[in-house]
PDB file of N, CA and C in Angstrom:
ATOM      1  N   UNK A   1     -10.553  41.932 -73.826  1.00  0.00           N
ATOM      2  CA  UNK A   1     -10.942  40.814 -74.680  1.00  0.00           C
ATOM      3  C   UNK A   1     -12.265  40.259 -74.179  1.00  0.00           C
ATOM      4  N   UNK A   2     -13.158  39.744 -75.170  1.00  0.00           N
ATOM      5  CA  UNK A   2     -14.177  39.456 -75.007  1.00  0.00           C
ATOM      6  C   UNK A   2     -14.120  37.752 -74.909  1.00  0.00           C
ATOM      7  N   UNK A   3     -14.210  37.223 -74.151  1.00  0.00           N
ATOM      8  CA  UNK A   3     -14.153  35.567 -74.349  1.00  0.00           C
ATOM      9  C   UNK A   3     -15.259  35.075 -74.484  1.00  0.00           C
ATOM     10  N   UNK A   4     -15.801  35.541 -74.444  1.00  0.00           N
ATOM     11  CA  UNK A   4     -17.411  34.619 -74.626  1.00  0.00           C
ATOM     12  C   UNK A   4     -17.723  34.975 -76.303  1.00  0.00           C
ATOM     13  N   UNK A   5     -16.537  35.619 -76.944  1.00  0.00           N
ATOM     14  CA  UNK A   5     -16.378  35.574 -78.772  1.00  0.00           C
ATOM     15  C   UNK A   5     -15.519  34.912 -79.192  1.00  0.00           C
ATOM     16  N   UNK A   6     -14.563  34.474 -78.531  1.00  0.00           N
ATOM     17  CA  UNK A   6     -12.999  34.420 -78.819  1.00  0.00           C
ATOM     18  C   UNK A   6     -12.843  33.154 -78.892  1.00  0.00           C
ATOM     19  N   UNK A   7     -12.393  32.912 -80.041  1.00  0.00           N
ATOM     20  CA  UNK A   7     -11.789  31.421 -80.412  1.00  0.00           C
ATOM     21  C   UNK A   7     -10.229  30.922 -80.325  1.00  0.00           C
ATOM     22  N   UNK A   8     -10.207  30.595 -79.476  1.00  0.00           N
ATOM     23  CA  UNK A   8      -8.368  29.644 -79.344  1.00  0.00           C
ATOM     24  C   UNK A   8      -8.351  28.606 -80.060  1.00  0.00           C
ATOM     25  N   UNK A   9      -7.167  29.130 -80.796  1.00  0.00           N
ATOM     26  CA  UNK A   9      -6.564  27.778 -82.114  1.00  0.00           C
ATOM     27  C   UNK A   9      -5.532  27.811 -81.175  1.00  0.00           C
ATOM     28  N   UNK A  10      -5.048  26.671 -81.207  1.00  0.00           N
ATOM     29  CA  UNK A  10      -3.920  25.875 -81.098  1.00  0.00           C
ATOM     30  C   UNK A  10      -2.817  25.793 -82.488  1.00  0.00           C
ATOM     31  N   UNK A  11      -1.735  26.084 -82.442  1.00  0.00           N
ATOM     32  CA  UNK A  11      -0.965  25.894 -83.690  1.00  0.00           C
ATOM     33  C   UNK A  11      -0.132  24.822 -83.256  1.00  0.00           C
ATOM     34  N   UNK A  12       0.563  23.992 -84.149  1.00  0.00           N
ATOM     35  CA  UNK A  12       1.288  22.883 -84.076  1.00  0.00           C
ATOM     36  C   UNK A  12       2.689  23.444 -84.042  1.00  0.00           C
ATOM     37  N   UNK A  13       3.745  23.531 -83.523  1.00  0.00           N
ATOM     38  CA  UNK A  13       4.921  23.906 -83.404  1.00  0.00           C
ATOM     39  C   UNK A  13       5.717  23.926 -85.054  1.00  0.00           C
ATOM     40  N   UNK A  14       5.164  22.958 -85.793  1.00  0.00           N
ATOM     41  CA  UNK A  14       5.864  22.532 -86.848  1.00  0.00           C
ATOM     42  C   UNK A  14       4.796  23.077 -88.462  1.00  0.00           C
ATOM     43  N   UNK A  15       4.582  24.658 -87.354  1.00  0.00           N
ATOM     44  CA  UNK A  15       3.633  25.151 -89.058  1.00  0.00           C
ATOM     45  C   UNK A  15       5.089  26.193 -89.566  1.00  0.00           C
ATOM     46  N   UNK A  16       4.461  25.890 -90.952  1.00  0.00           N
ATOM     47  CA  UNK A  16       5.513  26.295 -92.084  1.00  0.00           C
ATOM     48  C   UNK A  16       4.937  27.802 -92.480  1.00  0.00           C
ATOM     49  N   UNK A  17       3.570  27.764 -92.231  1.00  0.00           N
ATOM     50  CA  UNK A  17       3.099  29.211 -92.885  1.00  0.00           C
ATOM     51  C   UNK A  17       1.791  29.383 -92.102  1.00  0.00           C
ATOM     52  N   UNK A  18       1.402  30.407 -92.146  1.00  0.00           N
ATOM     53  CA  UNK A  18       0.053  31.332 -91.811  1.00  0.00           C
ATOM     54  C   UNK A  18      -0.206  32.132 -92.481  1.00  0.00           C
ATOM     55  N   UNK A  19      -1.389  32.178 -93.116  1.00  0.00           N
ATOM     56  CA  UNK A  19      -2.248  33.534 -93.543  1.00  0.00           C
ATOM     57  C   UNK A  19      -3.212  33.407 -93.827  1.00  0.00           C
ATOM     58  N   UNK A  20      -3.588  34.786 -94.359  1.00  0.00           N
ATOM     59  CA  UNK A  20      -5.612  34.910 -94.537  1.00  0.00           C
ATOM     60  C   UNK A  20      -5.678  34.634 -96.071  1.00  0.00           C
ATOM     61  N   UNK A  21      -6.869  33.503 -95.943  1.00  0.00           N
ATOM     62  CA  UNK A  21      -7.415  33.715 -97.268  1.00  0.00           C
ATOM     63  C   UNK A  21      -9.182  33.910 -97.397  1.00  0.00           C
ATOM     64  N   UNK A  22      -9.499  33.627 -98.364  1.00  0.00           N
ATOM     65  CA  UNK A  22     -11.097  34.027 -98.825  1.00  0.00           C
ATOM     66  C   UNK A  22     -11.678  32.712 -99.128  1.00  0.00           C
ATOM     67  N   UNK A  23     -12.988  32.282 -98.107  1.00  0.00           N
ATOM     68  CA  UNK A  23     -13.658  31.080 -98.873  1.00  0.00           C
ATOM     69  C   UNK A  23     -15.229  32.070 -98.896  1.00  0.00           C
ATOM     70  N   UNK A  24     -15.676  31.575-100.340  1.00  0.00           N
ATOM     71  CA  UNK A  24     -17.082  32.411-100.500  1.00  0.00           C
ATOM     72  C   UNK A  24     -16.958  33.788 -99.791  1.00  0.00           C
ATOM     73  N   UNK A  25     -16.232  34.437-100.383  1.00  0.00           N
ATOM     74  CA  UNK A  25     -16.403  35.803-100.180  1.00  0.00           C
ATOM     75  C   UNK A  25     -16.082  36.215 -98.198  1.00  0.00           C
ATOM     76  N   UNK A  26     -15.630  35.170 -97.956  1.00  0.00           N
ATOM     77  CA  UNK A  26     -15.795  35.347 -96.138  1.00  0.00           C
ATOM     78  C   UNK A  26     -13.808  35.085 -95.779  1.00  0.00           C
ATOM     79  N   UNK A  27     -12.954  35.747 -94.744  1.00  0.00           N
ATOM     80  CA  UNK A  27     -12.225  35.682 -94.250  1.00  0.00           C
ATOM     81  C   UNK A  27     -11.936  34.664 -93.525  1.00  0.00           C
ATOM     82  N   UNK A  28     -10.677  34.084 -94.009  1.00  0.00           N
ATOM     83  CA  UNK A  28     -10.550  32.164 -93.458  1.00  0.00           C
ATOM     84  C   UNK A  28      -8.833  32.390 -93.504  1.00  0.00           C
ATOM     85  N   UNK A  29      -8.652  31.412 -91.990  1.00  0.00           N
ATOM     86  CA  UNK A  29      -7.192  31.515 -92.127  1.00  0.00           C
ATOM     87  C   UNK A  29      -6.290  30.122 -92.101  1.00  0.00           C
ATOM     88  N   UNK A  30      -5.575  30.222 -93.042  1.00  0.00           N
ATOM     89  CA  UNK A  30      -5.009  28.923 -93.519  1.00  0.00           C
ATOM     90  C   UNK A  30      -3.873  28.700 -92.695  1.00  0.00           C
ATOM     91  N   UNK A  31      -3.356  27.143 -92.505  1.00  0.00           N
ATOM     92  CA  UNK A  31      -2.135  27.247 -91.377  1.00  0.00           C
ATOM     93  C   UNK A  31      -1.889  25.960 -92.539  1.00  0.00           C
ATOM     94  N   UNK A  32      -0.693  25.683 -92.909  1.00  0.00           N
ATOM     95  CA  UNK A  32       0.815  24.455 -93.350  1.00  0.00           C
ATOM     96  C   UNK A  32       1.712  24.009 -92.587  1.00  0.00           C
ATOM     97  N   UNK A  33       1.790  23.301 -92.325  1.00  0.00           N
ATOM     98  CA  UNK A  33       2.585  22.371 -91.509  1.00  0.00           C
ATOM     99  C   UNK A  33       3.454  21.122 -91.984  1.00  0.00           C
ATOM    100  N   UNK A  34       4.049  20.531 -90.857  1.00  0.00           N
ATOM    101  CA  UNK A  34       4.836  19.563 -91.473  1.00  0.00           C
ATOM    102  C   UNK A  34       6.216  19.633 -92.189  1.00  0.00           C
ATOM    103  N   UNK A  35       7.193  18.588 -92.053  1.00  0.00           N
ATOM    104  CA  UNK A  35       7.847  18.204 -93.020  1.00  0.00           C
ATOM    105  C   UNK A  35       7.601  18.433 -94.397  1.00  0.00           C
ATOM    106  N   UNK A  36       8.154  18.162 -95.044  1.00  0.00           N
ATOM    107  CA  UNK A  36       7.819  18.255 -97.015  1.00  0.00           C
ATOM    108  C   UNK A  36       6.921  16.429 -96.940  1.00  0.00           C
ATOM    109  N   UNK A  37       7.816  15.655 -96.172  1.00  0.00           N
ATOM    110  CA  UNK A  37       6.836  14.023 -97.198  1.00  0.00           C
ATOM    111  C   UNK A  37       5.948  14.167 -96.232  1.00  0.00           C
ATOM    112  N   UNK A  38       5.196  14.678 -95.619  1.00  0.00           N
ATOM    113  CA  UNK A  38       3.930  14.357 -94.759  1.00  0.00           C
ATOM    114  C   UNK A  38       3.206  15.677 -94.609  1.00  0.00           C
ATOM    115  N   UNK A  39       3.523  17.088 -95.563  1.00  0.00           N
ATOM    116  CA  UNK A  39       2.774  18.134 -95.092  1.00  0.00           C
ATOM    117  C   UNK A  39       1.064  18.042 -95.742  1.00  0.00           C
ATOM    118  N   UNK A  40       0.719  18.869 -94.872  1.00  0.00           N
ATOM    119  CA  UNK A  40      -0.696  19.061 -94.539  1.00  0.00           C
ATOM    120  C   UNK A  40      -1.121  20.707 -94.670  1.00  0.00           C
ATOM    121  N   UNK A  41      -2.245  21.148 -94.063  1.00  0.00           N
ATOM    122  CA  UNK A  41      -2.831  21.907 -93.790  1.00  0.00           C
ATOM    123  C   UNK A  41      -4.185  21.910 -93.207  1.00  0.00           C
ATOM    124  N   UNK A  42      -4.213  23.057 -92.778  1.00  0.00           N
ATOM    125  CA  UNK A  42      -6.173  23.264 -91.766  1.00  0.00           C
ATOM    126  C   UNK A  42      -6.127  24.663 -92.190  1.00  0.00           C
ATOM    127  N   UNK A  43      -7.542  24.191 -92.572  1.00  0.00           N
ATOM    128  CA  UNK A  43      -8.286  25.789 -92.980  1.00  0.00           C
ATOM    129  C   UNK A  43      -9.543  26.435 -91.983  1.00  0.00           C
ATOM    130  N   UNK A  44      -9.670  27.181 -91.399  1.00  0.00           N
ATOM    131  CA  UNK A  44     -10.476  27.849 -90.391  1.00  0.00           C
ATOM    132  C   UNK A  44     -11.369  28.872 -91.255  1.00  0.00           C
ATOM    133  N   UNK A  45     -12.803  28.545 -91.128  1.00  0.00           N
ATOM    134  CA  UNK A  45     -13.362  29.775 -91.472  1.00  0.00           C
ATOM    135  C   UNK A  45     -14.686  29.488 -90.687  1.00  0.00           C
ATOM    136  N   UNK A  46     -15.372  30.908 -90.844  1.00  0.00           N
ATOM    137  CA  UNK A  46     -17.082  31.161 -90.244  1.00  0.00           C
ATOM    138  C   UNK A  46     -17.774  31.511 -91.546  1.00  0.00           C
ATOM    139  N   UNK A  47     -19.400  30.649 -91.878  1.00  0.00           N
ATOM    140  CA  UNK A  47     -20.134  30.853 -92.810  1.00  0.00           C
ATOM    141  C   UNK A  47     -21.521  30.603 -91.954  1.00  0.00           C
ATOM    142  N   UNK A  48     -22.105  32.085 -91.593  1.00  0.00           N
ATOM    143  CA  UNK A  48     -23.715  31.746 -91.189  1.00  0.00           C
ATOM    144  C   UNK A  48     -23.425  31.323 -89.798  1.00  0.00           C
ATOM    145  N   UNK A  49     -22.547  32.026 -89.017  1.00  0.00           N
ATOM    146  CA  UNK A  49     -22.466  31.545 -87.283  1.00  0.00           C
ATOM    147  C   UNK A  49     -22.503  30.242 -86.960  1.00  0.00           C
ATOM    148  N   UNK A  50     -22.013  29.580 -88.150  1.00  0.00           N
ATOM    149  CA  UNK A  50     -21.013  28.080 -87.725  1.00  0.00           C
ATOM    150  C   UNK A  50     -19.645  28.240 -88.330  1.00  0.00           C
ATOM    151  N   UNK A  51     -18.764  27.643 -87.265  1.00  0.00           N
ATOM    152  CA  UNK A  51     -17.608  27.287 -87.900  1.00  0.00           C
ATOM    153  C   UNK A  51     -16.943  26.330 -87.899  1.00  0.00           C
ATOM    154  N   UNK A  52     -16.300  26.326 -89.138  1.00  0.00           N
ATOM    155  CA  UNK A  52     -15.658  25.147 -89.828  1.00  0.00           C
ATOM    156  C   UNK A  52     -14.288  25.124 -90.001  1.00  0.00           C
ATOM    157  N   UNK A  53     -13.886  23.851 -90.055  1.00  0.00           N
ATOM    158  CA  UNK A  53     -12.532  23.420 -89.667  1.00  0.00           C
ATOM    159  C   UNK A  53     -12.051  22.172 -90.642  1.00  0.00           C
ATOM    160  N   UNK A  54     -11.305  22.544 -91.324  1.00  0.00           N
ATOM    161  CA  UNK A  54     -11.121  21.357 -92.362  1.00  0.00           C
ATOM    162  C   UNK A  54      -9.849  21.368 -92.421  1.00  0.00           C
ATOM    163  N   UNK A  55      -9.156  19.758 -93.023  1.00  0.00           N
ATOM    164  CA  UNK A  55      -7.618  19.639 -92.466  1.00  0.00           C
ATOM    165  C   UNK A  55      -7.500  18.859 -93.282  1.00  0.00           C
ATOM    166  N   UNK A  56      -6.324  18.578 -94.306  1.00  0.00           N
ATOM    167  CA  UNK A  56      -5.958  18.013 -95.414  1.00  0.00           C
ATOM    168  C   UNK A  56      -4.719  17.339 -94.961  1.00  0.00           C
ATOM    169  N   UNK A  57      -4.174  15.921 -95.047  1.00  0.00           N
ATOM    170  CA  UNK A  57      -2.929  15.345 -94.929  1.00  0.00           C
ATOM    171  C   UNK A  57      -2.266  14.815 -95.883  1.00  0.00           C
ATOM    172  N   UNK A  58      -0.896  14.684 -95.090  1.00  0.00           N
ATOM    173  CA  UNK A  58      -0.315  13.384 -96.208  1.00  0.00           C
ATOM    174  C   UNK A  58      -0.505  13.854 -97.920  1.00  0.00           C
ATOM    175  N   UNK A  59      -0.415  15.456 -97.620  1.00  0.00           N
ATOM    176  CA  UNK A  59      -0.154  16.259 -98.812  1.00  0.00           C
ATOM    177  C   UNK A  59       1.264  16.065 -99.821  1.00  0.00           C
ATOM    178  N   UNK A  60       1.857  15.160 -99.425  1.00  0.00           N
ATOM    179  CA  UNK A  60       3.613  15.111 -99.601  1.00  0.00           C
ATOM    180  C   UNK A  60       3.810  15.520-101.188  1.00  0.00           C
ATOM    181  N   UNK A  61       5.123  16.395-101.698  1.00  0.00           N
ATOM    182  CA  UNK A  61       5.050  16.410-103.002  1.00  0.00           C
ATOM    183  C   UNK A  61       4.078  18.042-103.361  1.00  0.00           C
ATOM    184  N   UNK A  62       3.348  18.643-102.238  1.00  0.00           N
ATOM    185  CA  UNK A  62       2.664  19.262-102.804  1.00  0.00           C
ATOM    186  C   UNK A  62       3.244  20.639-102.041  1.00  0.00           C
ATOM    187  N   UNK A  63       3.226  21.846-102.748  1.00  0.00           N
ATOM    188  CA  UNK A  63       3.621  23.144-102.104  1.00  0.00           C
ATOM    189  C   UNK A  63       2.954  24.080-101.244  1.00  0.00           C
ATOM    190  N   UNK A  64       3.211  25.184-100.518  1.00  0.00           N
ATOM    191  CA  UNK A  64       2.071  25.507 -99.916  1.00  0.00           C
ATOM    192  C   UNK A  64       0.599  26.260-100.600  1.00  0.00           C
ATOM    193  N   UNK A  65       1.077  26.887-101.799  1.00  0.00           N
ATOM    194  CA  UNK A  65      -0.009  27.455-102.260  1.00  0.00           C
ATOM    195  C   UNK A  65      -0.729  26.035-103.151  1.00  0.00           C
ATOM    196  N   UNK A  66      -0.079  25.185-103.512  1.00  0.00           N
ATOM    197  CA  UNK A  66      -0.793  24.424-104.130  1.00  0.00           C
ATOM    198  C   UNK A  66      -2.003  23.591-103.126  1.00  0.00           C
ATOM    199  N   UNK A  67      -1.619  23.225-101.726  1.00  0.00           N
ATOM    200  CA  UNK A  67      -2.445  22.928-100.274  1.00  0.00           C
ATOM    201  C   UNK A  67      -3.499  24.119-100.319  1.00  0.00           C
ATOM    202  N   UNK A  68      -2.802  25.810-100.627  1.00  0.00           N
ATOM    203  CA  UNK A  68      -4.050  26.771-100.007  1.00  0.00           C
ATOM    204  C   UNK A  68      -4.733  26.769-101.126  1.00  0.00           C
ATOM    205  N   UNK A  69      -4.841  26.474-102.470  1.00  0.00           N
ATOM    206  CA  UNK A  69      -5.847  26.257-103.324  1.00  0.00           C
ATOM    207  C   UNK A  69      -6.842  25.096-103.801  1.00  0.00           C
ATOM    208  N   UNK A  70      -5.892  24.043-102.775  1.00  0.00           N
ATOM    209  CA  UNK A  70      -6.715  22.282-102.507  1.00  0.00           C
ATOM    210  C   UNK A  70      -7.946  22.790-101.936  1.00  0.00           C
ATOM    211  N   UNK A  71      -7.096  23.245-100.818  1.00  0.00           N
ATOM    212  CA  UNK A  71      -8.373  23.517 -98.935  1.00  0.00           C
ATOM    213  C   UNK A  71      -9.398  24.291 -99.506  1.00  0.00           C
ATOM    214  N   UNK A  72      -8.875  25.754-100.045  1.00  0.00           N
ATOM    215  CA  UNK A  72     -10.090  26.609-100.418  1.00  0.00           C
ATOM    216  C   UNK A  72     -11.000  26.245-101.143  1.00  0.00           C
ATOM    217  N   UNK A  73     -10.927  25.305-102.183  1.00  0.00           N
ATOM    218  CA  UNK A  73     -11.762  25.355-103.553  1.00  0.00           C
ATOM    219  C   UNK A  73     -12.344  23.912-103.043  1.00  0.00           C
ATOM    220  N   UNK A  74     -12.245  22.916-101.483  1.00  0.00           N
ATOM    221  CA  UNK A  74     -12.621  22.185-100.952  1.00  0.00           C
ATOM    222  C   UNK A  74     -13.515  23.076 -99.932  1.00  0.00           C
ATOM    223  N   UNK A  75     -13.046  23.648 -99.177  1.00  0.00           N
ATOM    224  CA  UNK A  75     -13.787  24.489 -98.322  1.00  0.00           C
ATOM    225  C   UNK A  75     -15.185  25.168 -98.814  1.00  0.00           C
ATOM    226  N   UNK A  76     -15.117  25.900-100.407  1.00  0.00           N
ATOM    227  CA  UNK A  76     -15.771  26.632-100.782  1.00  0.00           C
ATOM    228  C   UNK A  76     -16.971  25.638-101.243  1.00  0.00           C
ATOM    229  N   UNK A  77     -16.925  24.119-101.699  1.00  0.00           N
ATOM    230  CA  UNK A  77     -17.297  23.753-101.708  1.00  0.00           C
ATOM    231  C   UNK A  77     -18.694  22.606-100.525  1.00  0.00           C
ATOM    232  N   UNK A  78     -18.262  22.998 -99.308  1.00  0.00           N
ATOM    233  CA  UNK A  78     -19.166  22.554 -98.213  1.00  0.00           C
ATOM    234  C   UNK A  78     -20.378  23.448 -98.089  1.00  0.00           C
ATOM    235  N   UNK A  79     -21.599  22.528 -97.966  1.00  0.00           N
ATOM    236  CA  UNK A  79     -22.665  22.960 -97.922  1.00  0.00           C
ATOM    237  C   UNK A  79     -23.730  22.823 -96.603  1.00  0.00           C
TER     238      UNK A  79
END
């Protein structure tokens, strides 16, 4: 392993899901968490050798794909 590339996420004990999705055409990985009345999510991606980290709360009421299409189409939107 190369560490001087390698990024350590931390996951919260209380994630509900993981997987890869797509912001602007680039590989980003989504994590859900939480209870149902307080879930959330954080979306991880790299655009142009910065990376970004965005985290949505107090999602309650909302499902997980409905969170991974909040984050993304929020994500895709940072400039």
């Amino acid at each position: 392993i190369n560490w001087n590339s390698t990024l350590l996420v931390p996951f919260p004990t209380d994630t509900n899901n993981l997987r890869q999705v797509t912001v602007n055409g680039e590989p980003a990985m989504l994590m859900t968490s939480g209870p149902r009345n307080s879930q959330g999510g954080v979306i991880y991606w790299q655009q142009g050798g910065t990376i970004y980290i965005l985290q949505g709360s107090n999602l309650a009421g909302m499902g997980d794909q409905e969170i991974a299409d909040l984050l993304v189409r929020t994500a895709e939107s940072v400039q």
